[in-house]
C-alpha atoms as a PDB file:
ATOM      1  CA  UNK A   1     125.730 106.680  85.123  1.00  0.00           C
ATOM      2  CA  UNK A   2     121.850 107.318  86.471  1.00  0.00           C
ATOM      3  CA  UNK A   3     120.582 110.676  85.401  1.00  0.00           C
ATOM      4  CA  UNK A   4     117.544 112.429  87.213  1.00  0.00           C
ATOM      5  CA  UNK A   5     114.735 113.430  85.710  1.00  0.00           C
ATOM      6  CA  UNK A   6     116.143 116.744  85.574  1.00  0.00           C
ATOM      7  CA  UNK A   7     119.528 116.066  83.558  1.00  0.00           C
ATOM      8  CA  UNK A   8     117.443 114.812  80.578  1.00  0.00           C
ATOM      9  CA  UNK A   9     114.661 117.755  79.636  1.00  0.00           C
ATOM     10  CA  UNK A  10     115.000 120.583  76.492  1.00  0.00           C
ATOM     11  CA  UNK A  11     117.162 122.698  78.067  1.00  0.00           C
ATOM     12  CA  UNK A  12     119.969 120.035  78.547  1.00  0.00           C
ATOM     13  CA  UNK A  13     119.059 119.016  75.061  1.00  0.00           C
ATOM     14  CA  UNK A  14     119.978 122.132  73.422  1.00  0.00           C
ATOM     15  CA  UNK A  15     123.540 122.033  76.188  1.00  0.00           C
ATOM     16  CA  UNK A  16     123.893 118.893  74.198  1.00  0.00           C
ATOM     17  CA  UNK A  17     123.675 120.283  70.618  1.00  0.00           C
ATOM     18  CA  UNK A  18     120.316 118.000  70.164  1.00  0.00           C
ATOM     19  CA  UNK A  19     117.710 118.957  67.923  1.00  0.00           C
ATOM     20  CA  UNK A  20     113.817 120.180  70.042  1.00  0.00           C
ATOM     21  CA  UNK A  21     111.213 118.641  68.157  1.00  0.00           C
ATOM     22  CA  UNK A  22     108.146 120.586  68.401  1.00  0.00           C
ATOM     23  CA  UNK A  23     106.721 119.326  64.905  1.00  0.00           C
ATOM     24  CA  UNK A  24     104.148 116.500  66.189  1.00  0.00           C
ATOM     25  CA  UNK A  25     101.028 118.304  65.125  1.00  0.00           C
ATOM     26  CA  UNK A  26     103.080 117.692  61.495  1.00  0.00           C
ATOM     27  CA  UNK A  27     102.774 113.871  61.774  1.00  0.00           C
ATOM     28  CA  UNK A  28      99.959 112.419  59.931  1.00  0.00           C
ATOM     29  CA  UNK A  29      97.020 111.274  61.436  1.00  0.00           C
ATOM     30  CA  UNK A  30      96.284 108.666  59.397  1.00  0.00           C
ATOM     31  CA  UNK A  31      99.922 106.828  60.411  1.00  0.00           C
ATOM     32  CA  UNK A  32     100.152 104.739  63.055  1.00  0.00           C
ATOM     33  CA  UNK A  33     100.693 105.577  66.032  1.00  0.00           C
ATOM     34  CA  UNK A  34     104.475 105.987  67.291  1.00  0.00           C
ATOM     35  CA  UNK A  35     105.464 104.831  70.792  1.00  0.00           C
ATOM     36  CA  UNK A  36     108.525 105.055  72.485  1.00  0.00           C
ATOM     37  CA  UNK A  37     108.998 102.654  75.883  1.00  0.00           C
ATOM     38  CA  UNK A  38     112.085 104.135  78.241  1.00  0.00           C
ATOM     39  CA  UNK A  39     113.411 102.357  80.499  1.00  0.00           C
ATOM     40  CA  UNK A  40     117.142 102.744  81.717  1.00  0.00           C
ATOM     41  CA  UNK A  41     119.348 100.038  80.433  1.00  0.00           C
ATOM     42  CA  UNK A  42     116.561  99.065  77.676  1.00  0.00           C
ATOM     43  CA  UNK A  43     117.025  95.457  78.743  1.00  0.00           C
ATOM     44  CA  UNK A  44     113.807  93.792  80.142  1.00  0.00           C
ATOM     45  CA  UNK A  45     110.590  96.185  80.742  1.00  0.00           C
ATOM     46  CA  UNK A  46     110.686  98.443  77.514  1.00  0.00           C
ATOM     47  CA  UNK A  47     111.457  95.520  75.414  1.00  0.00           C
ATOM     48  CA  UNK A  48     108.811  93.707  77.012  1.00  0.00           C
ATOM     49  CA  UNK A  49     106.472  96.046  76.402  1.00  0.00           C
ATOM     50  CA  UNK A  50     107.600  97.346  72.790  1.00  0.00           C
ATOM     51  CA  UNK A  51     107.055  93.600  71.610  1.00  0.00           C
ATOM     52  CA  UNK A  52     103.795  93.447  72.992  1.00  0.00           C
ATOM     53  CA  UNK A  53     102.702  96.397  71.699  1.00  0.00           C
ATOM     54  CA  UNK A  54     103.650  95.532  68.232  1.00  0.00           C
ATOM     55  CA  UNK A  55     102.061  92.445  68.370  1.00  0.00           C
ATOM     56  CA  UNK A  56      98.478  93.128  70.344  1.00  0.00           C
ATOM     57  CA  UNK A  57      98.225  96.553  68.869  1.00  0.00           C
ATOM     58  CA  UNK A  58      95.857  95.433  65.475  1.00  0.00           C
ATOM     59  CA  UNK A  59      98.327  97.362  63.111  1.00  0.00           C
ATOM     60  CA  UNK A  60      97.626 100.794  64.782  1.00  0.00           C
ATOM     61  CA  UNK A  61     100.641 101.706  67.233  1.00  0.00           C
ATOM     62  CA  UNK A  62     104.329 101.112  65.947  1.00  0.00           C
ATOM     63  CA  UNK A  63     106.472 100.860  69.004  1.00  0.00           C
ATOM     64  CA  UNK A  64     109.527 101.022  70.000  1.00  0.00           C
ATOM     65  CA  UNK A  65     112.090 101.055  73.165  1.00  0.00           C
ATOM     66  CA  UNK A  66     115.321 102.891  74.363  1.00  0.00           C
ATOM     67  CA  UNK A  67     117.236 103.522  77.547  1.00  0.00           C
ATOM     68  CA  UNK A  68     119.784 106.078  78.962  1.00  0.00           C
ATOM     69  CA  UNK A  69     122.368 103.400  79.506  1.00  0.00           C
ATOM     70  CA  UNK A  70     121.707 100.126  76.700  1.00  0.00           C
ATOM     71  CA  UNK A  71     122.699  97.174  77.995  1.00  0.00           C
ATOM     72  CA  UNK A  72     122.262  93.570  76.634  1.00  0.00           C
ATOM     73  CA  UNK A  73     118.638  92.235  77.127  1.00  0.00           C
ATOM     74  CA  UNK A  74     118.227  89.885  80.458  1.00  0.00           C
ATOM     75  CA  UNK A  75     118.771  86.163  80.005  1.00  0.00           C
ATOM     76  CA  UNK A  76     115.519  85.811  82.104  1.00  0.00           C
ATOM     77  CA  UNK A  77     113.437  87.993  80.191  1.00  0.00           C
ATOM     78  CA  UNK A  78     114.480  86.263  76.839  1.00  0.00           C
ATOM     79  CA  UNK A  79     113.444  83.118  78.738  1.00  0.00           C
ATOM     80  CA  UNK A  80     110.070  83.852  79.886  1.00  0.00           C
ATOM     81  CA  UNK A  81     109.599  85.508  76.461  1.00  0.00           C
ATOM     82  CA  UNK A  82     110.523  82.672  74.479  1.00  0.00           C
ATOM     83  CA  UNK A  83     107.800  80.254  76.393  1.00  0.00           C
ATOM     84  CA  UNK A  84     105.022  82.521  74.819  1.00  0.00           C
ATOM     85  CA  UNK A  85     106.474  82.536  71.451  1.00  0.00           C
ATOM     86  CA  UNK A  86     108.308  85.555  71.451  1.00  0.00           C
ATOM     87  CA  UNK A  87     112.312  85.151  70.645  1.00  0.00           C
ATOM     88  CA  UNK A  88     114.181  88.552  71.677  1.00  0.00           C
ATOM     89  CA  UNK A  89     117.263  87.106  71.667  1.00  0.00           C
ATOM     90  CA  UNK A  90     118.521  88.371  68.545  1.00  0.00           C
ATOM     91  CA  UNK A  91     117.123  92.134  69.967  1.00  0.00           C
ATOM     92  CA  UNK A  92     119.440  95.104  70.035  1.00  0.00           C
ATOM     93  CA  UNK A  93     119.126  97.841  72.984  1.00  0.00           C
ATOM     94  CA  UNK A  94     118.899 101.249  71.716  1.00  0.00           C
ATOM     95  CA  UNK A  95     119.822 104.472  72.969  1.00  0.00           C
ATOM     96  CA  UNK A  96     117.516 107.570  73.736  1.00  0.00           C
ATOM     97  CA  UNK A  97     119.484 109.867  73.153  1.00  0.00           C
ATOM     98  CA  UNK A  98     121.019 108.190  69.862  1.00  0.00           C
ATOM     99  CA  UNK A  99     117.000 107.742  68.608  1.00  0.00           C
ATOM    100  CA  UNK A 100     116.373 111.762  69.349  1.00  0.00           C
ATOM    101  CA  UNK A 101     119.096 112.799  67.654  1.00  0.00           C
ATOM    102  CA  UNK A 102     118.114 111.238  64.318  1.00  0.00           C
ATOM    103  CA  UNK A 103     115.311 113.386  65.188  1.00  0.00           C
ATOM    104  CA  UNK A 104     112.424 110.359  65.745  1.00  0.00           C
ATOM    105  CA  UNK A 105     109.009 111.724  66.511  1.00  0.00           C
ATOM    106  CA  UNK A 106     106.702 109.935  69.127  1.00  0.00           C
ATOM    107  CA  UNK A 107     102.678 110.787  69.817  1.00  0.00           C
ATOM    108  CA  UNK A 108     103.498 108.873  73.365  1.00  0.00           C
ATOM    109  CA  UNK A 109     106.336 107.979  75.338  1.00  0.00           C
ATOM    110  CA  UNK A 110     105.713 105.453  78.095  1.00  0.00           C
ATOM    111  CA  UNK A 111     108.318 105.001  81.141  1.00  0.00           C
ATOM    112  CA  UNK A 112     108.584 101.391  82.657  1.00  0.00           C
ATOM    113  CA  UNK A 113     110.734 102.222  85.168  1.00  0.00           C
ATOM    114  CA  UNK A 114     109.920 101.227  88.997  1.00  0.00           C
ATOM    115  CA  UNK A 115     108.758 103.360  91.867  1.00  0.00           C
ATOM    116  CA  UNK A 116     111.966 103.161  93.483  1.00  0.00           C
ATOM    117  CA  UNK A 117     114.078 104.364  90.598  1.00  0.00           C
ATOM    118  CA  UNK A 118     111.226 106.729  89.515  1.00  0.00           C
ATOM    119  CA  UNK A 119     113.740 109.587  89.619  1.00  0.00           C
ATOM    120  CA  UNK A 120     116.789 108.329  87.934  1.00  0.00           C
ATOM    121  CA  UNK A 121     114.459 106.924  84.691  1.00  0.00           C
ATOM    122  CA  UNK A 122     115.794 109.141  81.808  1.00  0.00           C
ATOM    123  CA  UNK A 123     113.092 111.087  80.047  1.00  0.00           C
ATOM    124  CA  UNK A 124     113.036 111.326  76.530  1.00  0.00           C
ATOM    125  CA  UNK A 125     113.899 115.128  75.404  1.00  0.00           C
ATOM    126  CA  UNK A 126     110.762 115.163  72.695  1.00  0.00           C
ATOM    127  CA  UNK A 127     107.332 116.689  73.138  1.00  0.00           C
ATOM    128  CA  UNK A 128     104.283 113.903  73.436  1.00  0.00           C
ATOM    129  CA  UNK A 129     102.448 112.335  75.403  1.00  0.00           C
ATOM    130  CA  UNK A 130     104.333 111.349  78.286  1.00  0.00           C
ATOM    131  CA  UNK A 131     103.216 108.423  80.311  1.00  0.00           C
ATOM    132  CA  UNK A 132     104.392 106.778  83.493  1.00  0.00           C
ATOM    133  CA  UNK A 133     103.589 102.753  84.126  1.00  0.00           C
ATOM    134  CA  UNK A 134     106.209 102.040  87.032  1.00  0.00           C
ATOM    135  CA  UNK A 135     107.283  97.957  86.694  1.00  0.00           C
ATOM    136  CA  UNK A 136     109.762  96.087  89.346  1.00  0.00           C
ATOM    137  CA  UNK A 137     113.070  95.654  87.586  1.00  0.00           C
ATOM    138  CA  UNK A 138     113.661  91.909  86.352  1.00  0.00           C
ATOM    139  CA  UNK A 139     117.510  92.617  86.865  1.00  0.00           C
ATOM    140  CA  UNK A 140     116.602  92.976  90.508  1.00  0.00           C
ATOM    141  CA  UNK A 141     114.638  90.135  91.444  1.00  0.00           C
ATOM    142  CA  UNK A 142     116.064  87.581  94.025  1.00  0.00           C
ATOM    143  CA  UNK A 143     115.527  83.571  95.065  1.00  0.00           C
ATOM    144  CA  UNK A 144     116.288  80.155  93.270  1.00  0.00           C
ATOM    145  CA  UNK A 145     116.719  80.182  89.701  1.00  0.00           C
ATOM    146  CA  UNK A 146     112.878  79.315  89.190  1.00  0.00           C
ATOM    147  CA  UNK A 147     111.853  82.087  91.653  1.00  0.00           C
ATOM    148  CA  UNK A 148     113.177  84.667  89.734  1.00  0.00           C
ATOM    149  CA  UNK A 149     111.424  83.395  87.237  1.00  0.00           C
ATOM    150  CA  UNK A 150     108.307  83.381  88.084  1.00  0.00           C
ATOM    151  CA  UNK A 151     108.713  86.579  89.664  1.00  0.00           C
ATOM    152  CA  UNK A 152     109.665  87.508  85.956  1.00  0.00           C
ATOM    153  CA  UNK A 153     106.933  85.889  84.677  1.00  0.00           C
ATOM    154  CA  UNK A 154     104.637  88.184  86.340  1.00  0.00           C
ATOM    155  CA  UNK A 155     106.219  91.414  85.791  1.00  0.00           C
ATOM    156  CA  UNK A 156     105.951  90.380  82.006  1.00  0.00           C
ATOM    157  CA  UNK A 157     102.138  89.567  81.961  1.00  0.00           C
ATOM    158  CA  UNK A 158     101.536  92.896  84.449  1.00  0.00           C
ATOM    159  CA  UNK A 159     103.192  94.777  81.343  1.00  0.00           C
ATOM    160  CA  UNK A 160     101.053  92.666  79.015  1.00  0.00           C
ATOM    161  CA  UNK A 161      97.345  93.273  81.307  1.00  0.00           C
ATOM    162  CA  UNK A 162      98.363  96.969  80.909  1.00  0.00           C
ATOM    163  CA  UNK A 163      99.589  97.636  77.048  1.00  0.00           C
ATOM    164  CA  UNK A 164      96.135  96.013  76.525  1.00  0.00           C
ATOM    165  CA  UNK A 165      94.377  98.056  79.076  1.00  0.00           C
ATOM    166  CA  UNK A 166      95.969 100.971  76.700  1.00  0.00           C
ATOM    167  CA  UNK A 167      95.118  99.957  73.805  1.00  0.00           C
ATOM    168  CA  UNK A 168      91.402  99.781  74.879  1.00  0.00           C
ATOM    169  CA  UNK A 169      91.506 103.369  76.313  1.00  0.00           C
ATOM    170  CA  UNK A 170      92.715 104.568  73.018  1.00  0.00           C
ATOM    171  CA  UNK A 171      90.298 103.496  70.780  1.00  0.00           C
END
């Protein structure tokens, strides 16, 4: 199941019994700051991007990554991970919803989703900083074996070129 942008705001929060965080200004400002990466099945992009944030981000952004619909991480992405020393094959998809309704506070929460699927990426029911850094969608790439690849390949170090992009614009 794809949900718009629409089916996932405040008001279908509170239809859902969730909890509406308003309390950011409450979080510390001396804590690091907390990122949330959505992406719908929370299998490739967002967990490309959550493990590059963690480990470019100098101690200063703790991130994380959820989607609408969790779904075990891509074979290919765990590949092309791997060859730059990053093993995500013992990493868990989360849930959105299941992280909002433990109530988890973000200061920005960053949407990998594609152009093409723009509209069915769920968005996160909190308040923040919403962001939107459309990605192609490793699960959809096509050719040989070592095309889709390389095609994955890129997408990764595109997500890489722009966490570190962010990281400079929020010093």
């Amino acid at each position: 199941m794809f949900c718009s942008a629409m089916d996932i705001d405040a008001s279908s929060a509170f239809a859902h019994n969730l909890p509406i965080r308003k309390d950011l200004e409450k979080m510390d400002s001396k804590e690091k700051i907390h990122v949330l990466f959505v992406c719908t099945h929370n299998s490739a992009r967002s967990q490309i991007a959550e493990t590059f944030l963690n480990a470019i981000g100098g101690g200063r952004f703790e991130a994380e990554s959820a989607g609408l619909e969790p779904q075990k991480i891509h074979p290919l992405v765990v590949k092309v991970m791997k060859e730059i020393g990053f093993d995500l094959s013992n990493k868990k998809p989360n849930s959105v919803l299941e992280f909002f309704k433990q109530g988890r506070l973000y200061h920005h929460v960053i949407f990998v989703c594609d152009k093409s699927t723009e509209e069915q990426c769920p968005i996160f029911p909190g308040l923040g900083k919403r962001h939107s850094w459309p990605f192609p969608d490793p699960s959809r790439v096509e050719g040989t074996r070592e095309e889709k690849l390389a095609q994955i390949r890129n997408i990764r170090d595109d997500i890489k070129s722009r966490i570190e992009r962010w990281i400079r614009e929020t010093q």
